[in-house]
C-alpha atoms as a PDB file:
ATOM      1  CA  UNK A   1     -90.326 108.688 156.803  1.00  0.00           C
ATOM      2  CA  UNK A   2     -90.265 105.361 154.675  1.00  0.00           C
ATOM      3  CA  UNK A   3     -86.210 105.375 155.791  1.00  0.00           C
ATOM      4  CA  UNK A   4     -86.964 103.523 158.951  1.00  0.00           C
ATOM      5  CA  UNK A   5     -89.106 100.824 156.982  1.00  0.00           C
ATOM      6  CA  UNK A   6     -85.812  99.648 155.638  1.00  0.00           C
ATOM      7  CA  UNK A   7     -82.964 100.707 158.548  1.00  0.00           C
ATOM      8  CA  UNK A   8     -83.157  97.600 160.344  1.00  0.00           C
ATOM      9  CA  UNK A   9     -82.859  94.785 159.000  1.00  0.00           C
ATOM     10  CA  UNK A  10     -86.117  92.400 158.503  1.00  0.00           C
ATOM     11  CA  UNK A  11     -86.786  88.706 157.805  1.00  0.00           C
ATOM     12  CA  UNK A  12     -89.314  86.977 155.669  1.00  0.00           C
ATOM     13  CA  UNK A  13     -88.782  83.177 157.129  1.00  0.00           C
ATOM     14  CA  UNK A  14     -85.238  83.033 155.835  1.00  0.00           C
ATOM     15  CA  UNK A  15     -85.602  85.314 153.128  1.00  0.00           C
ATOM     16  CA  UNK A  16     -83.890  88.934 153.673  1.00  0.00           C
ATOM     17  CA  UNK A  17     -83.321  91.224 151.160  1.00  0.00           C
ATOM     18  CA  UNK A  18     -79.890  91.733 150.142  1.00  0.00           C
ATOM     19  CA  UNK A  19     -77.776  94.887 150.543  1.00  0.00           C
ATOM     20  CA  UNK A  20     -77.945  95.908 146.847  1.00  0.00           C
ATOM     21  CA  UNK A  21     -81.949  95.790 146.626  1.00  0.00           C
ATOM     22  CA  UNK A  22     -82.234  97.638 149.990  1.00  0.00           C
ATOM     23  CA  UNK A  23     -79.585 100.545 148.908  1.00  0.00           C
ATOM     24  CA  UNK A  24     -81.948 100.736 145.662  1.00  0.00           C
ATOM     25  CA  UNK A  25     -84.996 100.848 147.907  1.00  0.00           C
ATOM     26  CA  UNK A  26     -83.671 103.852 149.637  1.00  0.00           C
ATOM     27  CA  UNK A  27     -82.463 105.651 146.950  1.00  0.00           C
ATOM     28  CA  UNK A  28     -85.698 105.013 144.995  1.00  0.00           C
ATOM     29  CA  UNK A  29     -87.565 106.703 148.057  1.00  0.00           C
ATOM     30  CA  UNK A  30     -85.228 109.420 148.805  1.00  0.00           C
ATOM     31  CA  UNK A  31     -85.784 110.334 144.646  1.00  0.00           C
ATOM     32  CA  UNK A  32     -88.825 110.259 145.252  1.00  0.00           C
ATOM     33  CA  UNK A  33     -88.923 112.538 148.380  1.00  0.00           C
ATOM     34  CA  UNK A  34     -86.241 115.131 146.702  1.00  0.00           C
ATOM     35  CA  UNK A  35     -88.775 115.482 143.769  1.00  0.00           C
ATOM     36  CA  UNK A  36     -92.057 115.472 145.554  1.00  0.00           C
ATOM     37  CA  UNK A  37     -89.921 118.566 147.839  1.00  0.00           C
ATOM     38  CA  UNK A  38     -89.090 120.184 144.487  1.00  0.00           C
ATOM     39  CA  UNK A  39     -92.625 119.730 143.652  1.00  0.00           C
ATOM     40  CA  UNK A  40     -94.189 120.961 146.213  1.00  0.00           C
ATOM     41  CA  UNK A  41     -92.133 124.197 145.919  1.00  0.00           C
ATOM     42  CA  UNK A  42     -92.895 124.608 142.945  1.00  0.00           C
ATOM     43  CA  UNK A  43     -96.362 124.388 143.431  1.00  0.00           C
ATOM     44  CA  UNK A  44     -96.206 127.137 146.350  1.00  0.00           C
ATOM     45  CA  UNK A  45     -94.267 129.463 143.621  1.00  0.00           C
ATOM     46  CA  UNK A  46     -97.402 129.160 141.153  1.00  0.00           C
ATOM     47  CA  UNK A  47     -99.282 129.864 144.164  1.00  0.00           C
ATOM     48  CA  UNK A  48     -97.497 132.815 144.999  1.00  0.00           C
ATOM     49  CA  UNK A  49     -97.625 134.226 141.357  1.00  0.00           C
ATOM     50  CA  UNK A  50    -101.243 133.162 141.023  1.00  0.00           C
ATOM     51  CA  UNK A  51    -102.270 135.327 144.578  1.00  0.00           C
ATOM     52  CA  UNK A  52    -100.121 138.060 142.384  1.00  0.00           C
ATOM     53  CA  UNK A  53    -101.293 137.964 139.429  1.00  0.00           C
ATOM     54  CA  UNK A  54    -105.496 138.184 141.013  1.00  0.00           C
ATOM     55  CA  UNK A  55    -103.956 141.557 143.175  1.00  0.00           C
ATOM     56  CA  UNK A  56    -102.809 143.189 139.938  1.00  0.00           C
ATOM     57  CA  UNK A  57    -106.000 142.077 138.359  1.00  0.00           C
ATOM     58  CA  UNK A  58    -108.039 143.900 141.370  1.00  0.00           C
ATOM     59  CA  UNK A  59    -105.887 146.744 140.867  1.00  0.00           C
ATOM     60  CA  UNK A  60    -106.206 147.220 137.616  1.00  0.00           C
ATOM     61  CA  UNK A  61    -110.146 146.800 137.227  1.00  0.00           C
ATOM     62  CA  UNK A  62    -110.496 149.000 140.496  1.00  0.00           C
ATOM     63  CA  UNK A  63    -108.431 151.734 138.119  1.00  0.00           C
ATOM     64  CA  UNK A  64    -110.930 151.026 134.762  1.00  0.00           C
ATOM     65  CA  UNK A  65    -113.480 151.754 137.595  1.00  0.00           C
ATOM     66  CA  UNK A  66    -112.075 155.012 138.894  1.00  0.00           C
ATOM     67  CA  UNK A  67    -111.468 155.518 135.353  1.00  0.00           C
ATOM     68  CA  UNK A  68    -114.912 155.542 134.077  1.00  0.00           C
ATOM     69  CA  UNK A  69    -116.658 156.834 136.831  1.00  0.00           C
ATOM     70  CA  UNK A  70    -114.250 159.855 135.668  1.00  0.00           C
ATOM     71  CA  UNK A  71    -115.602 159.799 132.509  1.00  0.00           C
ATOM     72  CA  UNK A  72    -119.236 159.259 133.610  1.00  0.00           C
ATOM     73  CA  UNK A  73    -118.566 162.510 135.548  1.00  0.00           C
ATOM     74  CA  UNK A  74    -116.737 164.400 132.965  1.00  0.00           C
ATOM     75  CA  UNK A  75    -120.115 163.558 130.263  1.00  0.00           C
ATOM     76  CA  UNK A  76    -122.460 164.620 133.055  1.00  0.00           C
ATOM     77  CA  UNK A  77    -120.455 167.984 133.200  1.00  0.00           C
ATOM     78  CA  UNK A  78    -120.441 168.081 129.110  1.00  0.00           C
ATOM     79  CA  UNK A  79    -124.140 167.414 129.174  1.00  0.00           C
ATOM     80  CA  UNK A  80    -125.063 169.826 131.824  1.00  0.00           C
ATOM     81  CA  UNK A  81    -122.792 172.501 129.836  1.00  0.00           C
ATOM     82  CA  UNK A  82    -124.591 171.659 127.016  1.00  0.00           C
ATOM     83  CA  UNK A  83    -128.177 171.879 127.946  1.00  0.00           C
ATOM     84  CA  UNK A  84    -127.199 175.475 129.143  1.00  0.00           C
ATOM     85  CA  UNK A  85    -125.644 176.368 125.652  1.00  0.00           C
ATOM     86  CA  UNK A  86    -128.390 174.968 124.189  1.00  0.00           C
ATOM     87  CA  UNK A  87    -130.808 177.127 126.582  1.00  0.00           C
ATOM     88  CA  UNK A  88    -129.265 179.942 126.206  1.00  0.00           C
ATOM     89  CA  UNK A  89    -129.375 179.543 122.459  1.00  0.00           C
ATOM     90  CA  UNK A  90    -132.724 179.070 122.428  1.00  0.00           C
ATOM     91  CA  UNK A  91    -133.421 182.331 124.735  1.00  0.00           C
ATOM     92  CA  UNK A  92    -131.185 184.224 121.987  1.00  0.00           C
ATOM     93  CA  UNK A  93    -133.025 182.927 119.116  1.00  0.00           C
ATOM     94  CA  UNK A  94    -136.682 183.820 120.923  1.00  0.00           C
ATOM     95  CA  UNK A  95    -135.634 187.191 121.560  1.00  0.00           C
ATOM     96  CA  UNK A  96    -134.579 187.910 118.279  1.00  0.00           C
ATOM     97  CA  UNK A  97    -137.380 186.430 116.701  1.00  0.00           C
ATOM     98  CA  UNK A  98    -139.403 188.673 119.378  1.00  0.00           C
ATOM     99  CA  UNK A  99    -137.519 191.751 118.392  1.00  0.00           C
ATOM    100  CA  UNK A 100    -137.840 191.245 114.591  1.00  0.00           C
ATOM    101  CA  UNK A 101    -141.461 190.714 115.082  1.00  0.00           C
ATOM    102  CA  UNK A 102    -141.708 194.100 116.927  1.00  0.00           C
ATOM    103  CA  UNK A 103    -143.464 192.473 120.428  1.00  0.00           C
ATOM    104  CA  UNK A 104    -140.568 193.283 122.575  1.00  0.00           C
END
């Protein structure tokens, strides 16, 4: 990229950079260009791990979702088993009262 800026060599009027500033030119960019590579792969890896770590994070709230909706059902059971004890109970105690009272 910025490597053919400085291939050839140019000419201010009679000014042209010497050998030594051009070889640091070029190894100035190509530092630059090795670390903005490293960078940028870098950058995809926390990507990568980010897009990861939001799929276990849909995973795991869709389980605590499938979980309680398991225990929703499982108290809906408990309260519908319940309200029958409880019924039945009741029925029990009525009769008995209704027996010891002599109407049955």
């Amino acid at each position: 990229m910025f490597k053919t800026l400085f291939a050839q060599p140019y000419c201010f009027g009679s000014i042209s950079p010497s050998l030594g500033i051009r070889e640091q030119l070029m190894k100035k960019i190509d530092d630059a260009e090795q670390e903005n590579q490293v960078l940028r792969q870098a950058g995809e890896q926390k990507d990568k791990e980010i897009q990861q770590l939001q799929a276990d994070l849909r995973a795991l709230r869709k389980n605590c979702d499938a979980e309680i909706m398991e225990m929703q059902r499982k108290m809906e059971d408990m309260q519908v088993d319940f309200t029958q004890m409880l019924r039945d109970t009741l029925d029990s105690m009525h009769k008995r009262l209704a027996k010891s009272q002599g109407i049955v």
